[in-house]
PDB file of N, CA and C in Angstrom:
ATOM      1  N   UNK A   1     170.095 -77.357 -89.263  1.00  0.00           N
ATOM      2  CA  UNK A   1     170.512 -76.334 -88.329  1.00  0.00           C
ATOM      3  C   UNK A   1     171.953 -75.948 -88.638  1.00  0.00           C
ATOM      4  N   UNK A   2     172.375 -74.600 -88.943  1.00  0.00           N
ATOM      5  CA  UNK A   2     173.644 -73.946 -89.293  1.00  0.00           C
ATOM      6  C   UNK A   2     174.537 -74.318 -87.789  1.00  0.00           C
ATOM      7  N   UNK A   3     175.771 -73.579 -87.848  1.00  0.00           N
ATOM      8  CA  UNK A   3     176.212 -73.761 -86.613  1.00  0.00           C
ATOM      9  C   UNK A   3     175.874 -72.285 -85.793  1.00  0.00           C
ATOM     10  N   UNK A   4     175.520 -71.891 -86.239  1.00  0.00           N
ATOM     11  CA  UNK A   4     175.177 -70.210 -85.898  1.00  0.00           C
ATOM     12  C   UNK A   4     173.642 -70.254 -85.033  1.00  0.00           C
ATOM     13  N   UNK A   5     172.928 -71.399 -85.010  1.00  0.00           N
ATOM     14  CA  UNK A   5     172.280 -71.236 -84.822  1.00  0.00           C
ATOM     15  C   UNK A   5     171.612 -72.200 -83.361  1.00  0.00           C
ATOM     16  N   UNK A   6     171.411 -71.194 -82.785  1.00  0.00           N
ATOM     17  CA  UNK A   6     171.194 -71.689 -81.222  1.00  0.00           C
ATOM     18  C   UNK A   6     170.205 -71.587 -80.168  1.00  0.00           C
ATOM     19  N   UNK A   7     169.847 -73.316 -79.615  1.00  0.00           N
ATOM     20  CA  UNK A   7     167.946 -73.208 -79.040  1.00  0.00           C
ATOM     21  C   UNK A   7     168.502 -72.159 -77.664  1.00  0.00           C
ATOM     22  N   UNK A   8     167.517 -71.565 -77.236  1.00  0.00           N
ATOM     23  CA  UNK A   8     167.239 -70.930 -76.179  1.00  0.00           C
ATOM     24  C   UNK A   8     166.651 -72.048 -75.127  1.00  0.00           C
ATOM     25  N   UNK A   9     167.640 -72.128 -73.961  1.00  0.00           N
ATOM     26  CA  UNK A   9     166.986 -73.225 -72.878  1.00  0.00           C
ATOM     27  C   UNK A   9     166.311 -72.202 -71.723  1.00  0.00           C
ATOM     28  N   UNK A  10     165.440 -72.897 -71.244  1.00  0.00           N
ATOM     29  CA  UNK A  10     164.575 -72.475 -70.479  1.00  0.00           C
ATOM     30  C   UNK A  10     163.617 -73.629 -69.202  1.00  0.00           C
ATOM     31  N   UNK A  11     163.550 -73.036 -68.199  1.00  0.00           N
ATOM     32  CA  UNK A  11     162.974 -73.746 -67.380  1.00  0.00           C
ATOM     33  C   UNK A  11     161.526 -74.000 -66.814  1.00  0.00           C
ATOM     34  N   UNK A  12     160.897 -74.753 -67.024  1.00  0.00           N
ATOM     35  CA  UNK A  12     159.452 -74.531 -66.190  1.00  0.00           C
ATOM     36  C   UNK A  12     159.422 -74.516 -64.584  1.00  0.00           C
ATOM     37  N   UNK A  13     158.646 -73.978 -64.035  1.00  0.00           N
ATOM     38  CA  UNK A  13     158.696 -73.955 -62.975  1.00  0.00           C
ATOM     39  C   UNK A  13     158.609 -75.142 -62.234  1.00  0.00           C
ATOM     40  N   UNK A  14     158.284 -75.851 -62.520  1.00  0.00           N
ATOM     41  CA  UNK A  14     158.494 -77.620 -61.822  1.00  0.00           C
ATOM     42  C   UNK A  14     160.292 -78.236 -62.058  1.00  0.00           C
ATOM     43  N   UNK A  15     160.584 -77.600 -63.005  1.00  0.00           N
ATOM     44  CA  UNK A  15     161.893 -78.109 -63.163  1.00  0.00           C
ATOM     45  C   UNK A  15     162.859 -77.347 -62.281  1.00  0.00           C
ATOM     46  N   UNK A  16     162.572 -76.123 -61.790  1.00  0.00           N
ATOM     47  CA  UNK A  16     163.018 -75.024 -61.298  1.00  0.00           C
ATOM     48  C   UNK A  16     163.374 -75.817 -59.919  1.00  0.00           C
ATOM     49  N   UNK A  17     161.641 -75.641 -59.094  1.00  0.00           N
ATOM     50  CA  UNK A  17     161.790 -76.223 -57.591  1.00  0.00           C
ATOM     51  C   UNK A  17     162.375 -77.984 -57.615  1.00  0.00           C
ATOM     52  N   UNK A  18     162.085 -78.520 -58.652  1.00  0.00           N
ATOM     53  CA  UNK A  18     162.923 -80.215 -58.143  1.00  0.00           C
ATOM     54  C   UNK A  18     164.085 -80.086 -58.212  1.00  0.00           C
ATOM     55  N   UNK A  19     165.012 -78.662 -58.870  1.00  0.00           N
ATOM     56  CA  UNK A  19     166.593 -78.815 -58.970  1.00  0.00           C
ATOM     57  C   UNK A  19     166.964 -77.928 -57.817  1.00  0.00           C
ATOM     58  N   UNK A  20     166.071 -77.354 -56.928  1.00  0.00           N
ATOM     59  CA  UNK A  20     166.500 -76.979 -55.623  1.00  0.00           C
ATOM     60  C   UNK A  20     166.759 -77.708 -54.781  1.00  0.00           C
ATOM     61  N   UNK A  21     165.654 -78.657 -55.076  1.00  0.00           N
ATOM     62  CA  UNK A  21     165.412 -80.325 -54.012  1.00  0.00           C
ATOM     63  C   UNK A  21     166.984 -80.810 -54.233  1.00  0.00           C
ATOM     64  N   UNK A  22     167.469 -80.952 -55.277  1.00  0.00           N
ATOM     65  CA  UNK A  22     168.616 -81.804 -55.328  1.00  0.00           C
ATOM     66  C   UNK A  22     169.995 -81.805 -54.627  1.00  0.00           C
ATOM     67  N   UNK A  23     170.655 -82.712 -54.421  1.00  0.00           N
ATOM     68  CA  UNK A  23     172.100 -82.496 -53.792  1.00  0.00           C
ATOM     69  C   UNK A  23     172.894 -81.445 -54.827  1.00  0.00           C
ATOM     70  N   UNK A  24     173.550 -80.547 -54.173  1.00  0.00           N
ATOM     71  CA  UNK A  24     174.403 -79.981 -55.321  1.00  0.00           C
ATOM     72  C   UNK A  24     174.989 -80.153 -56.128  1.00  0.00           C
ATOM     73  N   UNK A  25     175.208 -81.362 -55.782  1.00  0.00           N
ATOM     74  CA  UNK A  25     176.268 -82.239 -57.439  1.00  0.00           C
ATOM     75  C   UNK A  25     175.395 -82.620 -58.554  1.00  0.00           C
ATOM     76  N   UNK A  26     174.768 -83.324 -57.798  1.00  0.00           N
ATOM     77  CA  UNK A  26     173.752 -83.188 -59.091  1.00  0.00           C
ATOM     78  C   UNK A  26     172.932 -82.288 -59.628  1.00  0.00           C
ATOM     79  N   UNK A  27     172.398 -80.924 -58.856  1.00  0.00           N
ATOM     80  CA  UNK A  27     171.889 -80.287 -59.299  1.00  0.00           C
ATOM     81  C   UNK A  27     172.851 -79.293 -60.600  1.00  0.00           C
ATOM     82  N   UNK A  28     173.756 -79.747 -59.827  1.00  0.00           N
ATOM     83  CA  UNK A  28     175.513 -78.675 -61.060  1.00  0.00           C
ATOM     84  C   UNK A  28     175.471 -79.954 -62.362  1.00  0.00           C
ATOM     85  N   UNK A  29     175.374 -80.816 -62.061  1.00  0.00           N
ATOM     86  CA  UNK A  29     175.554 -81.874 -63.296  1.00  0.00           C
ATOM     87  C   UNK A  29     174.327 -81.752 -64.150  1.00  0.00           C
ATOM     88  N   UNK A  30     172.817 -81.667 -64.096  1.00  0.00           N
ATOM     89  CA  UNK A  30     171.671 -81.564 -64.370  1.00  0.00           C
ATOM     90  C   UNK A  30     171.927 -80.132 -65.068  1.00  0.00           C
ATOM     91  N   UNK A  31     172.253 -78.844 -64.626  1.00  0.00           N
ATOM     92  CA  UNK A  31     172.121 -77.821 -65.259  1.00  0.00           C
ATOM     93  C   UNK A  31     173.289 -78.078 -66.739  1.00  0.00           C
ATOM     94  N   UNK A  32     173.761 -78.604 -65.951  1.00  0.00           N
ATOM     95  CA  UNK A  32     174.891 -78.451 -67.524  1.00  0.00           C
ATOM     96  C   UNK A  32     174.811 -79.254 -68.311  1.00  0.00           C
ATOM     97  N   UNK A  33     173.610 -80.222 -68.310  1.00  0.00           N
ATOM     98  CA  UNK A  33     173.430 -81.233 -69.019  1.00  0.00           C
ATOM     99  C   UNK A  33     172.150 -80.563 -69.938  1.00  0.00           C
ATOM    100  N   UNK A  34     171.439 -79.863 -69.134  1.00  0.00           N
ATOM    101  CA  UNK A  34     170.125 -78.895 -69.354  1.00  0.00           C
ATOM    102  C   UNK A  34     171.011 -77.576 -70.739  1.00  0.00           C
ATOM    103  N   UNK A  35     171.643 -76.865 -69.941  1.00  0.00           N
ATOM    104  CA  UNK A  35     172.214 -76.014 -70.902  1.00  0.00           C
ATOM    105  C   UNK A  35     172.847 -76.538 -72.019  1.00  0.00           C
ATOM    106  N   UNK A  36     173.427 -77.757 -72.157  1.00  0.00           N
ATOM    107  CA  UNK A  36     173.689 -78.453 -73.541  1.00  0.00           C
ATOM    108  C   UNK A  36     173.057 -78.183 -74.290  1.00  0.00           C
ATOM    109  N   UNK A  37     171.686 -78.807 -74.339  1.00  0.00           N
ATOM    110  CA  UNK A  37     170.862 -79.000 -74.609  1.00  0.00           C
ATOM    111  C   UNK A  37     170.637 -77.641 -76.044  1.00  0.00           C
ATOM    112  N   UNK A  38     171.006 -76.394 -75.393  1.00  0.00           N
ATOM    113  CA  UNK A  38     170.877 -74.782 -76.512  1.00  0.00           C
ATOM    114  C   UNK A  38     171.532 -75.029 -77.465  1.00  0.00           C
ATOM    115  N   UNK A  39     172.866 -76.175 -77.394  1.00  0.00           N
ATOM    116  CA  UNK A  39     173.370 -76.313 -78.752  1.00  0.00           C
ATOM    117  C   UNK A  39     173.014 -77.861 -79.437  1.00  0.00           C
ATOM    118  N   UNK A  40     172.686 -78.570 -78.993  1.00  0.00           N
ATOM    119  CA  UNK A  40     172.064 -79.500 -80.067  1.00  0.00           C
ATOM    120  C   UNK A  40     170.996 -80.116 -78.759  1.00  0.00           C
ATOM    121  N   UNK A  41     170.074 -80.188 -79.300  1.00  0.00           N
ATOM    122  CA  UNK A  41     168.902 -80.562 -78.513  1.00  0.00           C
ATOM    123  C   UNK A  41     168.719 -81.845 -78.143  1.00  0.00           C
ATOM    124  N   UNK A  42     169.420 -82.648 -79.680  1.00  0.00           N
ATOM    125  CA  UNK A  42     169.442 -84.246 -79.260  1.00  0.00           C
ATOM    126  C   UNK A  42     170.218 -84.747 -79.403  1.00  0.00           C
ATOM    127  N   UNK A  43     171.236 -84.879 -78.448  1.00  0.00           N
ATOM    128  CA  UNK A  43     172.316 -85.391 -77.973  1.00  0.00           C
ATOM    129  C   UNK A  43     172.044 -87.018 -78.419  1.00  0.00           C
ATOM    130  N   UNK A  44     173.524 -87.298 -78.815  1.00  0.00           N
ATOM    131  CA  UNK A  44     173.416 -88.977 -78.392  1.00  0.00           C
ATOM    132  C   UNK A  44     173.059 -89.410 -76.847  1.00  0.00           C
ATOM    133  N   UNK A  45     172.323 -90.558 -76.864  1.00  0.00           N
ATOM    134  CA  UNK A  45     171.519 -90.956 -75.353  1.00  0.00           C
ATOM    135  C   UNK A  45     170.365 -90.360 -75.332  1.00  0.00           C
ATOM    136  N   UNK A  46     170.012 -89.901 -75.969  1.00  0.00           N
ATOM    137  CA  UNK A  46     168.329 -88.813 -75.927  1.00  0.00           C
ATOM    138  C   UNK A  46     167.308 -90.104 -76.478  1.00  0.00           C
ATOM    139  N   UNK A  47     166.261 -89.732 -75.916  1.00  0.00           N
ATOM    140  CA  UNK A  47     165.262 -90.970 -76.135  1.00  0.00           C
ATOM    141  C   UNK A  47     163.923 -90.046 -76.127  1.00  0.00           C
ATOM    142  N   UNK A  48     163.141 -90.128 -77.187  1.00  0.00           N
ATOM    143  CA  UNK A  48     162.457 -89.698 -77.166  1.00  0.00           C
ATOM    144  C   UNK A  48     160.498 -90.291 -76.668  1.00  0.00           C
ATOM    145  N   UNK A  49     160.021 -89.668 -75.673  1.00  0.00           N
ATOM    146  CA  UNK A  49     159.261 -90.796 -74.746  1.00  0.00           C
ATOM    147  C   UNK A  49     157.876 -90.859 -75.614  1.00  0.00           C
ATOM    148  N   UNK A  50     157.993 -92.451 -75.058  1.00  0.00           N
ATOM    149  CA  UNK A  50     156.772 -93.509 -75.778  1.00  0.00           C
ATOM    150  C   UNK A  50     155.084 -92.765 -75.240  1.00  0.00           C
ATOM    151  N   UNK A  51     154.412 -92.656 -76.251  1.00  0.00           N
ATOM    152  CA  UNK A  51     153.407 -91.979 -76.069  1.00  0.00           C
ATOM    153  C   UNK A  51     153.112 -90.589 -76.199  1.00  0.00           C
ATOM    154  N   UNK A  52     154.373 -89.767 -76.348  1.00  0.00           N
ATOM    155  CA  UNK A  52     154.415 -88.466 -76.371  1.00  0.00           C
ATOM    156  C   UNK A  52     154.736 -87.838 -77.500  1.00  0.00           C
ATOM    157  N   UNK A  53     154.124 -87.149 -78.047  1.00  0.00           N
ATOM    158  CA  UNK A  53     154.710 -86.506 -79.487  1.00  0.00           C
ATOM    159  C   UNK A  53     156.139 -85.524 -79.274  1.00  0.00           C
ATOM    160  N   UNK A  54     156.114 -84.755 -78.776  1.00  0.00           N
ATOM    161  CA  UNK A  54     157.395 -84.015 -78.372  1.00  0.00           C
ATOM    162  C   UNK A  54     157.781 -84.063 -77.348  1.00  0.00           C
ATOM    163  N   UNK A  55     158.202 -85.298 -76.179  1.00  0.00           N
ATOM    164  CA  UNK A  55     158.599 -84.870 -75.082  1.00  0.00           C
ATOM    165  C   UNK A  55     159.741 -86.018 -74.938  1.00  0.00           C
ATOM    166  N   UNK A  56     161.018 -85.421 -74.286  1.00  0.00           N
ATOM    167  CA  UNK A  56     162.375 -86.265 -74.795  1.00  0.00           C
ATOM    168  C   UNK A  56     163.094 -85.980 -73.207  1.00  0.00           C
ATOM    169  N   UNK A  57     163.864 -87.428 -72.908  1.00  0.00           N
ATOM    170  CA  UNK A  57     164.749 -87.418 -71.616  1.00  0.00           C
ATOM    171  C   UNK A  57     165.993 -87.821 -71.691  1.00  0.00           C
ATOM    172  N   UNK A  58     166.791 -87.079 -71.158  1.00  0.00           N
ATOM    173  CA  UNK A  58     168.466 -87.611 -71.137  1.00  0.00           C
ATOM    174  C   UNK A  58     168.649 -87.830 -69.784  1.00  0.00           C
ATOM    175  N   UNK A  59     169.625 -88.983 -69.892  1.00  0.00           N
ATOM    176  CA  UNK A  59     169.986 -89.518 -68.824  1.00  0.00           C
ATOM    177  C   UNK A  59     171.554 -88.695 -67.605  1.00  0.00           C
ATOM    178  N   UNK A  60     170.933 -88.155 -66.274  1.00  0.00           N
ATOM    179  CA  UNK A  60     172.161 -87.942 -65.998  1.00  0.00           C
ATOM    180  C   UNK A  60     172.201 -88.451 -64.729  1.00  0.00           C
ATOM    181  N   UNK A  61     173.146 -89.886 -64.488  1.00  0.00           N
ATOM    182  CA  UNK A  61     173.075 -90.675 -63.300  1.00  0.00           C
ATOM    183  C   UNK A  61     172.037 -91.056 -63.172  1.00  0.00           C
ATOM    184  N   UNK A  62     170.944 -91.460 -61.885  1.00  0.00           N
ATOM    185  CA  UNK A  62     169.779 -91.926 -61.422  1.00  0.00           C
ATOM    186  C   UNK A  62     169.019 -90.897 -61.671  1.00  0.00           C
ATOM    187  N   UNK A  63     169.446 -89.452 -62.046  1.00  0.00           N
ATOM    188  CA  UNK A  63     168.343 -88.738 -62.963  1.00  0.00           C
ATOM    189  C   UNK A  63     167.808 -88.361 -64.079  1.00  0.00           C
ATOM    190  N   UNK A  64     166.801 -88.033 -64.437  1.00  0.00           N
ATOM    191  CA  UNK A  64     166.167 -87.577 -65.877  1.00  0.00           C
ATOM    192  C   UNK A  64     165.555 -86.302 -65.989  1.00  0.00           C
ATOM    193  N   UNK A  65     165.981 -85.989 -66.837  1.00  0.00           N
ATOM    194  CA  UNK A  65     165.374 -84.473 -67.176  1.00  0.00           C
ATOM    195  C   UNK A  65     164.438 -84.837 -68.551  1.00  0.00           C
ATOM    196  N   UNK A  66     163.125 -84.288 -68.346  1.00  0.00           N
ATOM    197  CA  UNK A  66     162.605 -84.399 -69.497  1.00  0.00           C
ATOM    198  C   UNK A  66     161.766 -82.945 -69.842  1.00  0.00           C
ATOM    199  N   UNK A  67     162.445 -82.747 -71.210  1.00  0.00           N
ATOM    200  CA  UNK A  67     162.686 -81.680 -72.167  1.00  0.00           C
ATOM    201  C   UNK A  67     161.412 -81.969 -73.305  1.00  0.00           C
ATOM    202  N   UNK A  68     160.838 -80.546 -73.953  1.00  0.00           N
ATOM    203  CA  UNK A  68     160.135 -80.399 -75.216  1.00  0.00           C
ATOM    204  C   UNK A  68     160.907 -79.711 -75.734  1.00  0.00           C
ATOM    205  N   UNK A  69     161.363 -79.736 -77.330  1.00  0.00           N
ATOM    206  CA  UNK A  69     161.698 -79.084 -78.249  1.00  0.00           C
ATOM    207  C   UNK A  69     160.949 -78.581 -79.253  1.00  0.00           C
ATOM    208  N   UNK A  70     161.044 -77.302 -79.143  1.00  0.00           N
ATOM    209  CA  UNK A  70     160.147 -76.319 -80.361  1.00  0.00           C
ATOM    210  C   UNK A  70     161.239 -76.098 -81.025  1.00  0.00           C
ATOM    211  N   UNK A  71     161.099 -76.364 -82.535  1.00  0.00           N
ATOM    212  CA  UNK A  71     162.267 -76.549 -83.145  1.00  0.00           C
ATOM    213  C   UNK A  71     161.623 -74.913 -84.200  1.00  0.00           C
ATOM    214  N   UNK A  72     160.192 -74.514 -84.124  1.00  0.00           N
ATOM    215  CA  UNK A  72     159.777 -73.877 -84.871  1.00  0.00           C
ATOM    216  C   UNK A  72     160.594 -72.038 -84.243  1.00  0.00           C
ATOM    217  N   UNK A  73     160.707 -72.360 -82.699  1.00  0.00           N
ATOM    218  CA  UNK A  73     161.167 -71.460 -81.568  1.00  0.00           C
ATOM    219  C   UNK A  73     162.320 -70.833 -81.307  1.00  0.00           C
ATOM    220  N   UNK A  74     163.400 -72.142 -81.735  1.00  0.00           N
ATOM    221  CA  UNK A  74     164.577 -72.389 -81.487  1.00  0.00           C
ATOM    222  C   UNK A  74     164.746 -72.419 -79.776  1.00  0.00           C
ATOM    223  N   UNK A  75     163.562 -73.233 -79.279  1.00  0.00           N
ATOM    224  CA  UNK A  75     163.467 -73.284 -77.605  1.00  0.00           C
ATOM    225  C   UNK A  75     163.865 -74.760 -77.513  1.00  0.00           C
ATOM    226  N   UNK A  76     164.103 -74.828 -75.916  1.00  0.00           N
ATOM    227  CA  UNK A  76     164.083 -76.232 -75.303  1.00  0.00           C
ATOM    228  C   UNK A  76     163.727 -75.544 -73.866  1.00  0.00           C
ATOM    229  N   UNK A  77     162.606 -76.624 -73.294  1.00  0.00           N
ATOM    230  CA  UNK A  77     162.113 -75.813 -72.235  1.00  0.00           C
ATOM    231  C   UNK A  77     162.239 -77.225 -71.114  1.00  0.00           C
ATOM    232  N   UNK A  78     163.275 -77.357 -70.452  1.00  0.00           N
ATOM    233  CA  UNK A  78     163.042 -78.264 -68.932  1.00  0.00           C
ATOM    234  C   UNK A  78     161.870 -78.550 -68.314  1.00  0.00           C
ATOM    235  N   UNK A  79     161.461 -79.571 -68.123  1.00  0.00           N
ATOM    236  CA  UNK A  79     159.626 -79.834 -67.852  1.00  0.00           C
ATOM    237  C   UNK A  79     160.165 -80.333 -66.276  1.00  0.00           C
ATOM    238  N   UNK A  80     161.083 -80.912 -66.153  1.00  0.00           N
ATOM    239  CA  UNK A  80     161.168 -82.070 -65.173  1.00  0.00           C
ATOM    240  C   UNK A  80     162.450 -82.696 -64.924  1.00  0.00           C
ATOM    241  N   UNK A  81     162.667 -82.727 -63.768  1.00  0.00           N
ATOM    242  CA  UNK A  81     164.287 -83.055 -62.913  1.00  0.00           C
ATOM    243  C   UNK A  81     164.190 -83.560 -62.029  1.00  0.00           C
ATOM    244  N   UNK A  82     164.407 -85.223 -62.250  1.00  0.00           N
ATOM    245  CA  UNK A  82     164.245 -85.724 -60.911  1.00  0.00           C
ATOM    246  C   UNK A  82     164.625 -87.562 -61.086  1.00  0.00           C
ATOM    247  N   UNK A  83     164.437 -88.150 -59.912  1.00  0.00           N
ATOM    248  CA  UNK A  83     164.756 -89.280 -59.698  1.00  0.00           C
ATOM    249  C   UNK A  83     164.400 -90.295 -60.764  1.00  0.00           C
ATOM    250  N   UNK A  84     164.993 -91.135 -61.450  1.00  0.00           N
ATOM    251  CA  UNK A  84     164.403 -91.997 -62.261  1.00  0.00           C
ATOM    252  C   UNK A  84     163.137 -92.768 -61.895  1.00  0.00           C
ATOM    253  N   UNK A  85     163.057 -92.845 -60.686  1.00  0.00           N
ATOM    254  CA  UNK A  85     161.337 -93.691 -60.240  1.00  0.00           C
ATOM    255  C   UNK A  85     160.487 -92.923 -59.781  1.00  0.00           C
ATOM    256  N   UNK A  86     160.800 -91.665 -60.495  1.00  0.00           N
ATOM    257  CA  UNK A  86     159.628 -90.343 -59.611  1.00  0.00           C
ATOM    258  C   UNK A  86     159.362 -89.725 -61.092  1.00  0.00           C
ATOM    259  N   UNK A  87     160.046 -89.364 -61.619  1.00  0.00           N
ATOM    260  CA  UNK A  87     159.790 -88.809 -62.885  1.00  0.00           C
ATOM    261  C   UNK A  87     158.807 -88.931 -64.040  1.00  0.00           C
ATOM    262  N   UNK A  88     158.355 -90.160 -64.159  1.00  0.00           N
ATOM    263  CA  UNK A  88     157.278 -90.327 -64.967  1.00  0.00           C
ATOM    264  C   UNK A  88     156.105 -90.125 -64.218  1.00  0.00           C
ATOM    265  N   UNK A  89     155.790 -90.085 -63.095  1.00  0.00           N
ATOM    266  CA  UNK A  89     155.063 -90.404 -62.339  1.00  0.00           C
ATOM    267  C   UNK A  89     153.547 -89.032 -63.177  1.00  0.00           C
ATOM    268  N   UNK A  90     154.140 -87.786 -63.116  1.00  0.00           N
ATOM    269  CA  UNK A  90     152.520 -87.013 -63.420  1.00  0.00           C
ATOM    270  C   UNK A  90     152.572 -86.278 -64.653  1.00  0.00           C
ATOM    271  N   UNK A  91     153.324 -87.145 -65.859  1.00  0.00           N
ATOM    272  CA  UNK A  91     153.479 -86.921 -67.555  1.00  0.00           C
ATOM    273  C   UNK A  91     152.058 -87.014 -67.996  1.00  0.00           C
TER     274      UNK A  91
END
């Protein structure tokens, strides 16, 4: 990847309504952790989840956002925002 070259972030609609749910601090910390994401997709701390071919979570506080990268797209699309003991729950 050049430096010129930059993913398009995007939200699913599940990621949409759980970052309404959130306190505002975290919902402001989550987006900007989310929008990172357009310039390098895999941050140090990125873990990419067991069982899943493309589906990857970064850690922000007691939450997780878990992200797919189409690298063919230049997308990253937010699947999921939410509590660390709620989040895996319907992967």
């Amino acid at each position: 990847m050049t430096s010129a070259e930059r993913f398009t972030v995007e939200y699913a609609a599940e990621a949409l309504k759980e970052l309404r749910k959130l306190d505002q601090t975290v919902a402001r910390r989550a987006v900007k952790a989310i929008d990172a994401l357009g310039i390098n997709p895999r941050p140090s701390g990125t873990r990419q989840l067991v069982g899943f071919t493309n589906l990857w979570r970064i850690r922000v506080g007691d939450y997780r956002i878990i992200y797919t990268i189409r690298d063919s797209e230049l997308l990253v699309l937010a699947l999921r925002v939410a509590h660390r003991r709620e989040v895996y729950r319907s992967l």
